[in-house]
Protein backbone atom coordinates (compact mmCIF):
# COMPACT_ATOMS: atom_id res chain seq x y z
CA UNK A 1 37.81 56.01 154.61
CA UNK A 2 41.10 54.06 153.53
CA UNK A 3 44.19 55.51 152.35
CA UNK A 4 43.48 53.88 149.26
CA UNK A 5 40.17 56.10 148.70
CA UNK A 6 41.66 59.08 150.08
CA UNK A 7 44.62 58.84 147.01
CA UNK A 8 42.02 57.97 144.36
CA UNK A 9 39.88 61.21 145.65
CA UNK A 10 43.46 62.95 145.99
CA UNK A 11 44.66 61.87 142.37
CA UNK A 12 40.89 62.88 140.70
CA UNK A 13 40.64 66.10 142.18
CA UNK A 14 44.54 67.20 140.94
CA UNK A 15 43.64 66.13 137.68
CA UNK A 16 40.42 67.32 137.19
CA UNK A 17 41.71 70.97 139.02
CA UNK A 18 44.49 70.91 136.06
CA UNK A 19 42.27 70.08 133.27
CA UNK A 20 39.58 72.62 134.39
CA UNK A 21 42.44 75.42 134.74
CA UNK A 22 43.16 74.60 131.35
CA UNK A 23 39.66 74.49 129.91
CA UNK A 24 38.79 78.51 130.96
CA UNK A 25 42.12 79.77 129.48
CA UNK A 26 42.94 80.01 125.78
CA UNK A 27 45.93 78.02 125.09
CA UNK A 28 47.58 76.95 121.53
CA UNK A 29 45.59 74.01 120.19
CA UNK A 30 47.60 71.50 118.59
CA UNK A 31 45.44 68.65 116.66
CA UNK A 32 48.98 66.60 116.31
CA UNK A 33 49.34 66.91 120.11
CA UNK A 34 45.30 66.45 121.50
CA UNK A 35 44.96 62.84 121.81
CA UNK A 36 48.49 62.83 123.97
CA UNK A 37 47.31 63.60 126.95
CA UNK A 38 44.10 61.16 126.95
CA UNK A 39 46.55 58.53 126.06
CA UNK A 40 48.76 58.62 128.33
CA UNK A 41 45.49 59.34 131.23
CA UNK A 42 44.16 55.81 129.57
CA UNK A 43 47.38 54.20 129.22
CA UNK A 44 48.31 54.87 133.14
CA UNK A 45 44.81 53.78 133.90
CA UNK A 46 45.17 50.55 132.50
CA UNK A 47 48.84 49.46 133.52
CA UNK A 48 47.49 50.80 137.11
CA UNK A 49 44.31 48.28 136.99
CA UNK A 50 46.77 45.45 135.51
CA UNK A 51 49.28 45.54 138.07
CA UNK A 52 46.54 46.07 141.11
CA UNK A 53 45.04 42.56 140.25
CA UNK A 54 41.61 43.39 139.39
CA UNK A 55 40.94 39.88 140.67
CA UNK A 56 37.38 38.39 139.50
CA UNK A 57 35.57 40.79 137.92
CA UNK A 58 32.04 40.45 138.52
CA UNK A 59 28.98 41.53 136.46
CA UNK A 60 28.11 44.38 138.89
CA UNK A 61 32.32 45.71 137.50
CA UNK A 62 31.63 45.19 133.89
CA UNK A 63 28.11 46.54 133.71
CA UNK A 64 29.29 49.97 136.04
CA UNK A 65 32.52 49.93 134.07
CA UNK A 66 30.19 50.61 130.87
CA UNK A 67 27.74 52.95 131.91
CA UNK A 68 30.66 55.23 133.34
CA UNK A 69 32.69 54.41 129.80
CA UNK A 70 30.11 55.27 128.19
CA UNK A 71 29.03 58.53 130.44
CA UNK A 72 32.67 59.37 130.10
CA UNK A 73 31.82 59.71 126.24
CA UNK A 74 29.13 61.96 126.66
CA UNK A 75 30.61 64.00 128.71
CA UNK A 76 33.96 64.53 126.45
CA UNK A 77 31.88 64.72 123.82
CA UNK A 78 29.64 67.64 124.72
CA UNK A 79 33.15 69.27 125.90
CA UNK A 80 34.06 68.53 122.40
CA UNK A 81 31.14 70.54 121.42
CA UNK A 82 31.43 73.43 123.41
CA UNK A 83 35.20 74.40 122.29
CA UNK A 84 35.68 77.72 121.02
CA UNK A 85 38.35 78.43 119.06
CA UNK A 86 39.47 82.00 117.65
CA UNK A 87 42.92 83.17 115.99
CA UNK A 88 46.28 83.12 117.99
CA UNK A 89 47.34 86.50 118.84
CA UNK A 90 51.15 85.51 118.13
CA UNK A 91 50.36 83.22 114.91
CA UNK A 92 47.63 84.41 112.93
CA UNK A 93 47.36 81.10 111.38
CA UNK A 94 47.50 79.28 114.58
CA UNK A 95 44.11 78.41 116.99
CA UNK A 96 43.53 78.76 120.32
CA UNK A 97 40.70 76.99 122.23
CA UNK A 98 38.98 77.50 125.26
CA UNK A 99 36.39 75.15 126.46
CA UNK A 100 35.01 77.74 128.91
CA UNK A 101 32.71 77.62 132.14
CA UNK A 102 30.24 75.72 130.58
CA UNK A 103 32.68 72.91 129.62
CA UNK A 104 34.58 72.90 132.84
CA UNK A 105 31.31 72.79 134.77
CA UNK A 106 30.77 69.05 133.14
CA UNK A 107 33.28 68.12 135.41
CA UNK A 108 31.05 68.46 138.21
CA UNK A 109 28.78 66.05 136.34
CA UNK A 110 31.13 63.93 135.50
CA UNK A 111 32.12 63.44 139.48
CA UNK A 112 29.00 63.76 140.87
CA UNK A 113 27.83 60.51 138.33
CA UNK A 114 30.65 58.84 139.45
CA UNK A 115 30.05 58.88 142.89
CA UNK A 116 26.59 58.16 142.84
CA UNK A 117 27.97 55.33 140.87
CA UNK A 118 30.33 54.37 142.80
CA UNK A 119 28.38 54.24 145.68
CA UNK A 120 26.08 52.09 144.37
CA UNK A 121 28.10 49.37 142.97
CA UNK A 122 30.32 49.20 146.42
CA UNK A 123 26.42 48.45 147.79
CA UNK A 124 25.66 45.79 145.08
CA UNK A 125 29.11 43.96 145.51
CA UNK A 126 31.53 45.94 142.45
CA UNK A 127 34.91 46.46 143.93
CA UNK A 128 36.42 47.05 140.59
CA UNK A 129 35.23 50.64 139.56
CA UNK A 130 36.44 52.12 142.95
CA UNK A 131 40.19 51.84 141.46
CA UNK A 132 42.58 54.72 140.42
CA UNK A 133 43.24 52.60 137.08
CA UNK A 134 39.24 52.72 136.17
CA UNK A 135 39.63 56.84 137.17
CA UNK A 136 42.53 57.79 134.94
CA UNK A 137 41.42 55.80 132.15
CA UNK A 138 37.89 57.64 132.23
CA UNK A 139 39.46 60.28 132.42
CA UNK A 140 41.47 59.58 129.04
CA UNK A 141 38.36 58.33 127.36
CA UNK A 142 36.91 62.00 127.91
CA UNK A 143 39.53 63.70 127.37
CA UNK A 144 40.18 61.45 124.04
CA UNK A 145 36.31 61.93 123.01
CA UNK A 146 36.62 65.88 123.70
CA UNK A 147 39.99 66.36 121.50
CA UNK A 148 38.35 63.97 118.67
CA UNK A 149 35.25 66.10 118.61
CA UNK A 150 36.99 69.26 118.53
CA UNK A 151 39.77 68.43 115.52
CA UNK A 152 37.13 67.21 113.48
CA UNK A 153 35.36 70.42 114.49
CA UNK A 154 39.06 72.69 112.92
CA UNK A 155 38.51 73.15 109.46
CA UNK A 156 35.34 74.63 109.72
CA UNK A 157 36.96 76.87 112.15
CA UNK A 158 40.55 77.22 111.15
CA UNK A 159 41.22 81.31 110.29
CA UNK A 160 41.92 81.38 106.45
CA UNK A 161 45.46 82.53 104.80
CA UNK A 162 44.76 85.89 103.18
């Protein structure tokens, strides 16, 4: 195992932890705020896979690159789905969501896909999807899918002014 793998694996794992920790516990939800966190995942991601010199980028990359893109969707999506929201206790008029143990658990999906994935393209030749770039900006296009899905998901759920 290289050092390189060991960060990626290293970086993944922090994030992920912090994302699930955040997922079981009600927090304020913001829809101004939602899609800052998957840009900034997805904008890190790419500047990371621009300066590394993806090099030539074979058909094995692109074609694993878009199944895990598109997984990624699916994923965030279905986290999307499962959002709860209720009241804030402080603001009355303010939501809190909670994507709960269900949602969290998608993770697990989400990584165990990815490896499998991995795996197999490093067999048929990709180098490309092993990178920390192609991690964090997965990891913004799920987190970006999830926040879409849930603020077009607030106004059916937003607690009324009496």
């Amino acid at each position: 195992m290289t050092v390189q793998t060991l960060s990626n694996i290293l970086i993944a794992l922090a994030v992920v932890g912090l994302l699930m920790y955040r997922q079981l516990r009600w927090r304020a939800f913001d829809p101004a705020r939602a899609l800052k966190l998957p840009i900034i995942l997805g904008a890190i991601g790419v500047v990371l896979l621009a300066q590394g010199g993806a090099g030539s980028v074979t058909t094995v990359d692109v074609t694993f690159l878009v199944i895990e893109l598109l997984l990624s969707v699916g994923v965030g999506a279905a986290m999307g789905a499962l959002t709860s929201f209720r009241a804030a206790t402080e603001a009355p008029h303010a939501l809190e969501v909670r994507t709960g143990g269900w949602g969290a658990s998608l993770w697990f999906v989400l990584i165990a896909a990815r490896v499998g994935l991995d795996l197999l393209a490093g067999s048929l030749g990709g180098h490309l999807i092993t990178q920390t770039g192609v991690i964090l900006l997965l990891l913004g296009v799920s987190r970006a899918c999830s926040a879409l899905v849930v603020r077009s998901r607030v106004p059916a759920a937003a607690p009324r002014a009496s």
